[in-house]
Protein backbone atom coordinates (compact mmCIF):
# COMPACT_ATOMS: atom_id res chain seq x y z
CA UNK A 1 32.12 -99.54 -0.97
CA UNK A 2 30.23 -96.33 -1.45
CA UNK A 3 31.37 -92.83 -0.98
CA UNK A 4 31.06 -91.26 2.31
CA UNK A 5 27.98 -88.60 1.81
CA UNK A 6 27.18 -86.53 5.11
CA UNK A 7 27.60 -82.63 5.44
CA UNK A 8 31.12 -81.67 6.91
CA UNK A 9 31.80 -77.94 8.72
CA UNK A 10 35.65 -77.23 8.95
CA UNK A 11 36.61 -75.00 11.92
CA UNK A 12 39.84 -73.28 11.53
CA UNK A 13 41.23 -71.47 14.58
CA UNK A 14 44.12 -69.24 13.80
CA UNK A 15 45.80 -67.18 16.64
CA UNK A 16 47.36 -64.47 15.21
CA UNK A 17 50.37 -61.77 16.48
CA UNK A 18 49.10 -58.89 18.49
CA UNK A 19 47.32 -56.27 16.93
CA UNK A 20 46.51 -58.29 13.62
CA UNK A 21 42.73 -59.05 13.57
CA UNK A 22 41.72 -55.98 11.55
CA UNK A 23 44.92 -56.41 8.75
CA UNK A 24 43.36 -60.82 8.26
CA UNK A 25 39.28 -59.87 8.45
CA UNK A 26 40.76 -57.04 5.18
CA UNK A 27 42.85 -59.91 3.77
CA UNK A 28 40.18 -62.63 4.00
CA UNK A 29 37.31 -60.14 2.47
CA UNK A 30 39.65 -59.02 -0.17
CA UNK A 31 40.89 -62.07 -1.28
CA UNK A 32 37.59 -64.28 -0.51
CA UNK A 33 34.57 -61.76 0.06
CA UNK A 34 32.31 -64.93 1.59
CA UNK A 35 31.76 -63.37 5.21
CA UNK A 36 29.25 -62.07 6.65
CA UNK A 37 29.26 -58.67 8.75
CA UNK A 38 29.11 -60.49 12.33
CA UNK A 39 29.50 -59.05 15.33
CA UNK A 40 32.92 -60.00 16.79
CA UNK A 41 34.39 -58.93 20.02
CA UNK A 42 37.25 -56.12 20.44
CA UNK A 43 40.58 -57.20 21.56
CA UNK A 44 40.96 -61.04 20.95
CA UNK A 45 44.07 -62.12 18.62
CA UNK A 46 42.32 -64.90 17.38
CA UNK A 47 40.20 -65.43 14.13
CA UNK A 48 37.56 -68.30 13.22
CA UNK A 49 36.83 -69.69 10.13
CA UNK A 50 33.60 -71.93 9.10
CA UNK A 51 33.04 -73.58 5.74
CA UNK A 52 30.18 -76.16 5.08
CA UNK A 53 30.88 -79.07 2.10
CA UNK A 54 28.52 -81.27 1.24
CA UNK A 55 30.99 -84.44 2.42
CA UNK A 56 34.26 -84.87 3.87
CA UNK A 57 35.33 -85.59 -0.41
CA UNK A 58 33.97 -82.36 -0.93
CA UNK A 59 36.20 -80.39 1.69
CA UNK A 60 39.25 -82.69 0.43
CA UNK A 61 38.64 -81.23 -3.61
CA UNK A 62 38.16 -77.56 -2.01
CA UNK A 63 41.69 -78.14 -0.01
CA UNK A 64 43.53 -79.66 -2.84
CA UNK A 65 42.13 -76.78 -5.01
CA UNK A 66 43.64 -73.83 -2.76
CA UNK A 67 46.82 -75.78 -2.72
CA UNK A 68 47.16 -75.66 -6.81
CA UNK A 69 45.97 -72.22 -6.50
CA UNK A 70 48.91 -69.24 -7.32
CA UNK A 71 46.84 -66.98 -5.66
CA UNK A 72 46.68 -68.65 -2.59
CA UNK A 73 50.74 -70.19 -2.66
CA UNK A 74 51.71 -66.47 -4.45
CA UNK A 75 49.82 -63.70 -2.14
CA UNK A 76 47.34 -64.93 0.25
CA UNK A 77 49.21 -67.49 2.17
CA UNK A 78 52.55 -65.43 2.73
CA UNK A 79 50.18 -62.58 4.15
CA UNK A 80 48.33 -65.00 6.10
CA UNK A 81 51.98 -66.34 7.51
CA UNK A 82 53.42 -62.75 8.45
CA UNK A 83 49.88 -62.86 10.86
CA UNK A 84 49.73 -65.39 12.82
CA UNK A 85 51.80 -67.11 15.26
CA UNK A 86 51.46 -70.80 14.18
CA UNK A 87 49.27 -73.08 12.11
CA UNK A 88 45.64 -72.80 12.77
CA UNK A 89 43.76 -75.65 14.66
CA UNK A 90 41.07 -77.43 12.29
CA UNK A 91 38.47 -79.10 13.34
CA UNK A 92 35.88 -81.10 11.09
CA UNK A 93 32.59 -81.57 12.72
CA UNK A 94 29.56 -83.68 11.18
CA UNK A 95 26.25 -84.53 12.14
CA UNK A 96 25.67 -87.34 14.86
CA UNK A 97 23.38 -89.88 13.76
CA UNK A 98 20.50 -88.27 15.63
CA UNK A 99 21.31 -84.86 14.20
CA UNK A 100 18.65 -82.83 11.70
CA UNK A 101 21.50 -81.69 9.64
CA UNK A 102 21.81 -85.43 8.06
């Protein structure tokens, strides 16, 4: 059986405690630096988070990666905890069979 090969986006939702949008956007271009200057819109407590992978094996090595990571375990993740009220809602969309992104 081969691999599984199509392009995978995760969508991570995290709603965070009031008044905490500007402290994660600092903490994810500080630790990351891989977003763009979007416009966003002023007083929402919730953050989204896209990342394309070239399969759904790809995303898995990227996950298992930040998990071995002491940078993530050591400083990101406990600031990323003290921000947000619960674990963020992921979502992995791919391509429909009729879809140009295939």
């Amino acid at each position: 059986m081969s691999a599984v090969r199509y392009p995978v986006v995760e969508l991570r939702q995290y709603t965070l405690r009031p008044g905490q949008r500007d402290v994660l956007i600092d903490l994810f271009d500080r630790e990351f630096d891989t977003f763009p200057a979007l416009p966003v819109r002023t007083g929402e407590n919730v953050f989204a988070w896209l990342a394309r992978f070239p399969s759904p094996a790809g995303l898995e090595g990227h996950l298992r990666q930040i998990e071995r990571s002491a940078g993530w375990r050591d400083r990101v993740l406990p600031a990323l905890s003290a921000l947000i009220t619960g674990a963020p809602q992921q979502l992995r969309l791919a391509p429909t069979a009729r879809s140009q992104l295939r």
